[in-house]
Protein backbone atom coordinates (compact mmCIF):
# COMPACT_ATOMS: atom_id res chain seq x y z
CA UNK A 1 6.03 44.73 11.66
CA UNK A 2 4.87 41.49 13.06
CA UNK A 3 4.39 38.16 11.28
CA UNK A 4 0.83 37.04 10.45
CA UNK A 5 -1.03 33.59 10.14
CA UNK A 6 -2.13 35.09 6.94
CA UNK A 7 0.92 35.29 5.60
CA UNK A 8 2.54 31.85 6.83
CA UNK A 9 -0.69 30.53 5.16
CA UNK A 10 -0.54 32.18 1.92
CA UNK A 11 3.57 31.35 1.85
CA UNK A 12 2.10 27.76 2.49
CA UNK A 13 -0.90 28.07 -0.25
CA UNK A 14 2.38 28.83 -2.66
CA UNK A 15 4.14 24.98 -2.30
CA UNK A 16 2.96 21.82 -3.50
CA UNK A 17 3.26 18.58 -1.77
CA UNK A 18 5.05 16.75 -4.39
CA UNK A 19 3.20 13.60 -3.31
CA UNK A 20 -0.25 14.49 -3.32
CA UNK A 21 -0.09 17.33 -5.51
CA UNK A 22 -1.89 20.19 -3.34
CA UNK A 23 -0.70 22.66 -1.28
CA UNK A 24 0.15 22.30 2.56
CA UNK A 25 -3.25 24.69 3.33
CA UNK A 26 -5.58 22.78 1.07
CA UNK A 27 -4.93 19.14 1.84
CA UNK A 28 -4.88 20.14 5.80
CA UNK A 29 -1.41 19.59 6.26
CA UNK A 30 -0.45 22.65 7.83
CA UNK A 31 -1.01 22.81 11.35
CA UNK A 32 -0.49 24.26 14.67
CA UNK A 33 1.02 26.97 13.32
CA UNK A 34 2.43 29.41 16.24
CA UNK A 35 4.28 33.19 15.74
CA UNK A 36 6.03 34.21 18.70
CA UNK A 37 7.31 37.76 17.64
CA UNK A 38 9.87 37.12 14.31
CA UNK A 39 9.90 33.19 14.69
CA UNK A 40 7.36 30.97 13.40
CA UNK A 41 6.83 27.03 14.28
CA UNK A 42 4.20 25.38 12.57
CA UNK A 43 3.49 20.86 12.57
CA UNK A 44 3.34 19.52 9.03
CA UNK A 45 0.90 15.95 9.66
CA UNK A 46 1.00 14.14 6.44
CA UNK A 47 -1.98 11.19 5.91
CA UNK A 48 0.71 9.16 4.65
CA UNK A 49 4.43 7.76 5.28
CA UNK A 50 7.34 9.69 3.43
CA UNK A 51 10.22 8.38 5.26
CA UNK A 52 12.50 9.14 2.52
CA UNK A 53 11.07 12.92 1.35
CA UNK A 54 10.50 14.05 5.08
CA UNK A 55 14.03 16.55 5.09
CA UNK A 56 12.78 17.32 1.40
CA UNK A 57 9.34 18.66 2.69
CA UNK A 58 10.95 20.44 5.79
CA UNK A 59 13.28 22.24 3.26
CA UNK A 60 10.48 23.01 1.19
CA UNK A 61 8.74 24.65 3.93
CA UNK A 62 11.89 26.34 5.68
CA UNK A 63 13.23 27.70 2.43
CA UNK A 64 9.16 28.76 1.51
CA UNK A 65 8.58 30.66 4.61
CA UNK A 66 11.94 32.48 5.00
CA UNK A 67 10.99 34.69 2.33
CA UNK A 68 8.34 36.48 4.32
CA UNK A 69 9.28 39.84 4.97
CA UNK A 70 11.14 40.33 8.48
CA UNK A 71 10.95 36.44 9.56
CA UNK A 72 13.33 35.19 11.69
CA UNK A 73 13.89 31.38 12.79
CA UNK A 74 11.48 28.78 11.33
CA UNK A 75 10.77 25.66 13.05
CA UNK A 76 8.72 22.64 11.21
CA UNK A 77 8.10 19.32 12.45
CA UNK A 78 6.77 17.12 9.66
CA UNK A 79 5.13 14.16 11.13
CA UNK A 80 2.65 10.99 9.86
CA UNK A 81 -0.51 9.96 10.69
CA UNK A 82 -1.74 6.79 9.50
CA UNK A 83 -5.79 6.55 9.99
CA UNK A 84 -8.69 3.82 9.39
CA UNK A 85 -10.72 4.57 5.84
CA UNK A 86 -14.03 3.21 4.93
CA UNK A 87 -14.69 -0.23 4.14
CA UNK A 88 -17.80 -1.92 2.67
CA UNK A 89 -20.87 -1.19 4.33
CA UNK A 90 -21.69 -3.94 7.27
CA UNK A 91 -18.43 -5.60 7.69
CA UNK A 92 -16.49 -4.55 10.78
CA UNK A 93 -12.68 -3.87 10.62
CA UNK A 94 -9.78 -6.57 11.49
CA UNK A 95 -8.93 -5.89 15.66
CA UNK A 96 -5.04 -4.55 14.74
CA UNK A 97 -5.05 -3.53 11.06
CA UNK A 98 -6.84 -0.19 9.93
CA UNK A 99 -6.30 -0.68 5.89
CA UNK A 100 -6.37 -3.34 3.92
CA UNK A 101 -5.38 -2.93 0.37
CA UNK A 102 -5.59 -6.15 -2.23
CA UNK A 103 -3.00 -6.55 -4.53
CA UNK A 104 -4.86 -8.38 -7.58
CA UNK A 105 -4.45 -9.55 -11.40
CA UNK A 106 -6.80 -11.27 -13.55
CA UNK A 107 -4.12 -13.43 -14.50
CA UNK A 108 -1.47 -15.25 -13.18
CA UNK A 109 2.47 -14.66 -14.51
CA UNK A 110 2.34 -10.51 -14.35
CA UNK A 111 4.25 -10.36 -10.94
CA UNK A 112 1.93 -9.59 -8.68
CA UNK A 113 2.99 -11.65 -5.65
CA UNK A 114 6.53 -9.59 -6.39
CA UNK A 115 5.02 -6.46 -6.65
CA UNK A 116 2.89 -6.65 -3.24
CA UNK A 117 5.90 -8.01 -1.51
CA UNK A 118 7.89 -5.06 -2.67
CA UNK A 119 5.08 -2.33 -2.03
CA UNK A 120 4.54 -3.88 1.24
CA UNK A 121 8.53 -3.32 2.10
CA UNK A 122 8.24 -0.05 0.57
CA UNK A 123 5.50 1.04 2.78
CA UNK A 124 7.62 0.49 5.63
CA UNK A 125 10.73 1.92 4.44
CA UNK A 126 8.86 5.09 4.74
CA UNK A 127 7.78 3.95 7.87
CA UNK A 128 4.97 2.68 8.32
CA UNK A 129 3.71 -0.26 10.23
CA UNK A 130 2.94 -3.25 7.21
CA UNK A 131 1.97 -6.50 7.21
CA UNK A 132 0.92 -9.10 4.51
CA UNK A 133 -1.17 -11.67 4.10
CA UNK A 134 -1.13 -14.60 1.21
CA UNK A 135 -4.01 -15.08 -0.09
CA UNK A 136 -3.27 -17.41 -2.74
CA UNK A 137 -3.54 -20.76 -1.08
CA UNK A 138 -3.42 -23.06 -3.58
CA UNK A 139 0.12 -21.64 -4.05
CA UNK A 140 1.61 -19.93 -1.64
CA UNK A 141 4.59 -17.81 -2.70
CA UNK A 142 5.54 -15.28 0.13
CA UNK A 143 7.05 -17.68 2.46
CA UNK A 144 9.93 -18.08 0.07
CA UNK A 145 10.01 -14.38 -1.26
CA UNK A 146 10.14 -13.35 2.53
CA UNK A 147 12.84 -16.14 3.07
CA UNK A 148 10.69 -17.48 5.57
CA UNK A 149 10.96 -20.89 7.18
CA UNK A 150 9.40 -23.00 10.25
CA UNK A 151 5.70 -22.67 12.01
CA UNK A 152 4.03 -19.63 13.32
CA UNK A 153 3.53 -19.67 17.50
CA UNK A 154 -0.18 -19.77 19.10
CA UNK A 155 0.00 -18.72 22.84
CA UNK A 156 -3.43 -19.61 23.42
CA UNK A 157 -3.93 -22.38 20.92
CA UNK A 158 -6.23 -20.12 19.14
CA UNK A 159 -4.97 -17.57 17.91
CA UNK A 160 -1.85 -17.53 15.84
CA UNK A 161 1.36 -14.67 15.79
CA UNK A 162 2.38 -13.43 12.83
CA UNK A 163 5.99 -14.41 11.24
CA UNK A 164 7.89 -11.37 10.86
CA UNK A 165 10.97 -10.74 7.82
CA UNK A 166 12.57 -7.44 6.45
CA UNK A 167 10.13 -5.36 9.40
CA UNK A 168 6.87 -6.77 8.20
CA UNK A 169 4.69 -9.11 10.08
CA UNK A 170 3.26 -12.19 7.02
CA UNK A 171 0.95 -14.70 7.79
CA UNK A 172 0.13 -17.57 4.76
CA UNK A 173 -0.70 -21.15 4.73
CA UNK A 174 2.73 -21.63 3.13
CA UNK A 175 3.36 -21.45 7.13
CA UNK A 176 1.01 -24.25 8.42
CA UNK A 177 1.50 -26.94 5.37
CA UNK A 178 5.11 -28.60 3.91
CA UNK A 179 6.38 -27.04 1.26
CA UNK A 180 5.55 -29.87 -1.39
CA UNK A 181 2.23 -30.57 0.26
CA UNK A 182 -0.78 -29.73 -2.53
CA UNK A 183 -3.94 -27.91 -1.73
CA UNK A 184 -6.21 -30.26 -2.81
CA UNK A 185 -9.22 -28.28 -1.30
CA UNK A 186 -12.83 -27.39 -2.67
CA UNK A 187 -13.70 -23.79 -2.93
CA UNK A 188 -15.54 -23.60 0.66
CA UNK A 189 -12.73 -25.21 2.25
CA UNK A 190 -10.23 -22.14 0.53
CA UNK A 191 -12.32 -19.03 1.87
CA UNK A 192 -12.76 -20.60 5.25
CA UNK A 193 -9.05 -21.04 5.29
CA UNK A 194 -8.72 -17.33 4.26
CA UNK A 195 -10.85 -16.15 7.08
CA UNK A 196 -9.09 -17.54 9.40
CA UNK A 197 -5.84 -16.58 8.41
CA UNK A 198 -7.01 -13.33 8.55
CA UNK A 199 -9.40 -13.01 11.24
CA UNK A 200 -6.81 -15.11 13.97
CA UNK A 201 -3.87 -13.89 13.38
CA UNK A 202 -2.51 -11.30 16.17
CA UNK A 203 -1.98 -8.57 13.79
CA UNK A 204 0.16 -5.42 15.58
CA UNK A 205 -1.14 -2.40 14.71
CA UNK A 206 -0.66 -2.52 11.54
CA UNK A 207 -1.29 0.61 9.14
CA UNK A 208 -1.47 -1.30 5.94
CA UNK A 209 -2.39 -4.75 5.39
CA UNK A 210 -1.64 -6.02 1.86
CA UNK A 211 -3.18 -8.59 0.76
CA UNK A 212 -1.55 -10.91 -1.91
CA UNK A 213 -4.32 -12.24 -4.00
CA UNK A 214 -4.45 -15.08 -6.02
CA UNK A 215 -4.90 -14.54 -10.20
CA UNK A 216 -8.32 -14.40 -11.34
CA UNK A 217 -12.11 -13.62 -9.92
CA UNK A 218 -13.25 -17.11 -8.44
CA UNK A 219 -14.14 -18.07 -4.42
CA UNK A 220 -11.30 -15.72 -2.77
CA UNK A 221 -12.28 -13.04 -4.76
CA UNK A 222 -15.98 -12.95 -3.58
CA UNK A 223 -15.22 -14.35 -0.30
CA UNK A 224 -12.88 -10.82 0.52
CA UNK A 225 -14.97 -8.59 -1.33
CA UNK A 226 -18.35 -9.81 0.82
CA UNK A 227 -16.63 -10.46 4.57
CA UNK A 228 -12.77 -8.61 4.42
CA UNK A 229 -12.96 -5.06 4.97
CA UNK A 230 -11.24 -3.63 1.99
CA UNK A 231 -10.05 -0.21 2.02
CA UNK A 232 -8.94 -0.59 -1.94
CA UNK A 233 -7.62 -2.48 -4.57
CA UNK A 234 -4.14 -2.49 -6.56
CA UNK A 235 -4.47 -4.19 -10.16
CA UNK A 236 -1.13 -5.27 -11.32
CA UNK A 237 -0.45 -6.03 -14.86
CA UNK A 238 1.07 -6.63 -18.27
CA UNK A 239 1.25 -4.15 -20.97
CA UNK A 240 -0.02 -6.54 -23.53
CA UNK A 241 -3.19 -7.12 -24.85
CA UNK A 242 -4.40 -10.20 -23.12
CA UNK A 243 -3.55 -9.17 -19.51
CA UNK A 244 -5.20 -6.18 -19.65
CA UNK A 245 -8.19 -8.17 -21.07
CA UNK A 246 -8.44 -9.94 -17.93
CA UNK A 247 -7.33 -7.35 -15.48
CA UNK A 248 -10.16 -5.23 -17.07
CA UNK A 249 -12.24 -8.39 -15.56
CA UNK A 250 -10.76 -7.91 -12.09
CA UNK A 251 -11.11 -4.40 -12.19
CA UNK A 252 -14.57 -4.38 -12.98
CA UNK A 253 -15.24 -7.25 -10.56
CA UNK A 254 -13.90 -5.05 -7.64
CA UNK A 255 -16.25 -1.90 -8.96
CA UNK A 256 -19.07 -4.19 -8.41
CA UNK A 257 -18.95 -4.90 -5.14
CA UNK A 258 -18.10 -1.31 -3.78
CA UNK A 259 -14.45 -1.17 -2.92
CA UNK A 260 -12.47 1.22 -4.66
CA UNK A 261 -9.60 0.51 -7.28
CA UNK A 262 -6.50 2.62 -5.79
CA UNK A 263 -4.70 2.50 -9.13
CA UNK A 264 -3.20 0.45 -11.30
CA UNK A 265 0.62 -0.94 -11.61
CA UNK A 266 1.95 -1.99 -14.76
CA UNK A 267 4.57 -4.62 -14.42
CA UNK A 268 7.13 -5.62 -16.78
CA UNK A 269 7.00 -2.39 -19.03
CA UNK A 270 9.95 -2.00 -20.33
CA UNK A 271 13.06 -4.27 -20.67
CA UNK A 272 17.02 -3.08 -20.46
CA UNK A 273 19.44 -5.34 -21.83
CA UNK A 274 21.50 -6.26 -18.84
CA UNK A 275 24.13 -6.69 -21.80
CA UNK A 276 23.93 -3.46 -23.31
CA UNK A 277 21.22 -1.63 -22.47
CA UNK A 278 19.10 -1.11 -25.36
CA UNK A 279 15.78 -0.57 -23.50
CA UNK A 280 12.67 -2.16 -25.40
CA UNK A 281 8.81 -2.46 -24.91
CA UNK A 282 8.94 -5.81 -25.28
CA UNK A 283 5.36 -6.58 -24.69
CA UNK A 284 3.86 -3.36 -26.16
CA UNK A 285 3.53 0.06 -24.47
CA UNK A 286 0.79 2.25 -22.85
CA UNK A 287 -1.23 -0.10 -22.39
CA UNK A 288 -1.80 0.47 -18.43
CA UNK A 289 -1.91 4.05 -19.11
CA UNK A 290 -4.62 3.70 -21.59
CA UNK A 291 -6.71 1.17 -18.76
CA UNK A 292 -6.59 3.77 -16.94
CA UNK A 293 -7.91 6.45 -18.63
CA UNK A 294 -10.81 4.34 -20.34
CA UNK A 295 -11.77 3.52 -15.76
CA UNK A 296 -10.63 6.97 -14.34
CA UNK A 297 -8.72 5.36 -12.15
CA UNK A 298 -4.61 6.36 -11.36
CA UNK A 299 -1.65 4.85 -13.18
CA UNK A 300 0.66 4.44 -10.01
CA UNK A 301 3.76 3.28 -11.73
CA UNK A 302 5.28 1.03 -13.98
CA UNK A 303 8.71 -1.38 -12.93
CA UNK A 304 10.85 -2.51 -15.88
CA UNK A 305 11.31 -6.22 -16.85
CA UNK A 306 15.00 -6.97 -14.60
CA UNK A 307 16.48 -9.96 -13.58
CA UNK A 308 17.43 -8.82 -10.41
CA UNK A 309 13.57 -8.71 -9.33
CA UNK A 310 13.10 -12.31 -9.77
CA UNK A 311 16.77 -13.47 -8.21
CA UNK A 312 15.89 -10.70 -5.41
CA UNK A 313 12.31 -12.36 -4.34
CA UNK A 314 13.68 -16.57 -5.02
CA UNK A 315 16.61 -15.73 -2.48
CA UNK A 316 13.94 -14.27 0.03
CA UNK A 317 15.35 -10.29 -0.03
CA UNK A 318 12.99 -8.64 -2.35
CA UNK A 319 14.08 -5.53 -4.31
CA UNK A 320 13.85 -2.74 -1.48
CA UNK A 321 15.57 -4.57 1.50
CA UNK A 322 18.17 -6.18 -1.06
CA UNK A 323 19.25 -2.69 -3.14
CA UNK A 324 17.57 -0.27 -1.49
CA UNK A 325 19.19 2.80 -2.78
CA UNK A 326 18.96 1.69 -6.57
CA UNK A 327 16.75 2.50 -9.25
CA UNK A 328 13.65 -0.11 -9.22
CA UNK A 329 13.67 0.17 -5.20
CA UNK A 330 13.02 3.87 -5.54
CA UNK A 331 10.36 3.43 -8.16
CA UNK A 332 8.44 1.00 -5.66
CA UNK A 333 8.60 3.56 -2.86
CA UNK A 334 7.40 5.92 -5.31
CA UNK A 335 4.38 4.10 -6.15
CA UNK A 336 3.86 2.85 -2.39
CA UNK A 337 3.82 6.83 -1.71
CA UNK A 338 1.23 7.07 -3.95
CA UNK A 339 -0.71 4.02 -2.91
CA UNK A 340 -0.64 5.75 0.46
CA UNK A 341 -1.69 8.76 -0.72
CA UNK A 342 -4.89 7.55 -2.57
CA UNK A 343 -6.26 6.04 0.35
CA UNK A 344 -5.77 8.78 2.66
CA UNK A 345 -7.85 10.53 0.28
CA UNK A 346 -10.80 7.96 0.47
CA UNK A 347 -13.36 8.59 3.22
CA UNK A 348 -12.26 8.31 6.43
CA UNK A 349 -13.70 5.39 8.54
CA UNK A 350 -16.57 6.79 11.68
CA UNK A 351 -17.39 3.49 13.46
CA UNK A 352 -15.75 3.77 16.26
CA UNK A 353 -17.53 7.13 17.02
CA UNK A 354 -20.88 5.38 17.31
CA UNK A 355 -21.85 3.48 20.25
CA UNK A 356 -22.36 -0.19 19.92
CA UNK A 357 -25.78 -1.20 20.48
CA UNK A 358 -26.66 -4.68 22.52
CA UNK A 359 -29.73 -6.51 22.61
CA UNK A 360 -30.26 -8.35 25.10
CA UNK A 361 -33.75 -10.17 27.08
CA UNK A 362 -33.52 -8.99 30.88
């Protein structure tokens, strides 16, 4: 008796994507799929990269389908496709980046620049394309956390290339100013700096931009959320009660203007003795969790309180390149998987199906 579509589908409809939590039929993941008497072949495109669970899914899939009556070999190529996503309405996207994701706190001292360094190596040790961008430029910390020294090249004097460290492409004004030098800048003088740091910088294709933003909801808040074309937002923060007061603030100050919060990260959540492991809440407990439910938006992880984080990111090898088969590493990929996830299931991004229209006196 031959094989059927129908019944490589409803084999399919029976296994969960462990990363987005649907089946292979429902989320469209399941494509191309070809019978050619007993033997089956079928593509696997996910929206997001999974590096490090590709064999997993393949197994998954193999193992699934070889249980339909009278099958015989089983080919599956899992592949991923990175796409553009909506932005606000009005603002065109960056030439070389199709999502940007902010990585923001309402206060400063919850880890944030750590944690978007570390998503952003995550994200491409699944393998995707990644770059960053520092946002905070009153004080600049990824030069250092990428262990990046000197001055970005301009080939045309214009235009600036990116610094690349770990396999992701950074730009900050860290860069372009000594190391001691202040910022003594007014608010106008910040946002046009941002702009330009974004907007003339030579990003490469780049699948996810993250953008490191400074604590708070002042001039670089409203300056990306009215002329950078977010795709989402990451809130990092604290489990105690006073950072989640003011990452409710930045939270809600996203909502506002229309781009939507991806999820939240809670930082510092637990602590393990490095002496003798006694684990503790040290600065309460559930408190992201709870944020989350009162907003309906998704917890996407939460990284203990370690040394090794902070000596990781001051020597310039953040968490993921530096132990990249330990623990914390594989909770960051985790939640970058998830990150990735979320936005592939925002809408997708039609401008460049619609012809651009030119005015012009003749």
């Amino acid at each position: 008796m031959a094989i059927t579509e129908q019944q490589v589908q409803s084999a399919l409809k029976e296994i969960t994507d462990l990363s987005t939590g649907k089946d292979y039929v429902a989320s469209n993941e399941a494509r191309n799929i070809k019978i050619d008497g007993a033997n089956v072949s079928l593509d696997i495109v996910l929206g997001y990269p999974a590096k490090s669970v590709i064999e997993g899914i393949r197994k998954q899939v193999v193992d699934k389908l070889k249980t339909i009556p009278g099958i015989g070999g089983v080919t599956a190529d899992i592949t991923s496709k990175i796409v553009s996503h909506s932005v606000q309405r009005g603002i065109k996207l960056i030439p070389g980046v199709k999502n940007i994701v902010a990585v923001a706190s309402g206060k400063g001292g919850v880890g944030k620049s750590a944690t978007a360094v570390n998503l952003a190596l995550a994200l491409a040790a699944e393998g995707a394309s990644v770059g960053i961008l520092d946002a905070d430029i009153y004080g600049p910390s990824q030069p250092q956390m990428l262990g990046l020294t000197g001055r970005p090249e301009s080939p045309d004097g214009k235009s600036i290339e990116p610094m690349k460290a770990h396999g992701i492409q950074a730009m900050s004004i860290g860069f372009l100013i000594d190391v001691e030098t202040p910022m003594v800048w007014r608010g106008p003088m910040v946002t046009q700096a941002l702009q330009q740091l974004l907007n003339d910088t030579r990003w490469n294709d780049v699948d996810y931009l993250i953008v490191d933003m400074p604590p708070g909801t002042g001039d670089i808040q409203l300056t990306l959320a009215q002329k950078v074309p977010v795709t989402g937002a990451v809130i990092v923060t604290t489990p105690q009660d006073i950072a989640l007061l003011d990452a409710r603030k930045g939270l809600k100050m996203f909502q506002k203007v229309g781009i939507p919060i991806v999820g939240i990260v809670e930082n510092m959540s637990t602590h393990i003795c490095s002496g003798c492991g006694h684990e503790e809440h040290i600065f309460g407990t559930g408190g992201g969790e709870k944020m989350c439910r009162d907003y309906d938006v998704e917890f996407l992880g939460g990284l203990p309180l370690d040394i090794k984080i902070r000596e990781h990111t001051d020597s310039g090898v953040p968490t993921v390149v530096a132990d990249p088969d330990g623990r914390i590493a594989e909770i960051y990929r985790g939640i970058a998987r998830r990150l990735a996830v979320k936005i592939d299931e925002l809408s997708l991004d039609h401008s460049a199906l619609f012809a651009e229209i030119v005015i012009q006196d003749t």
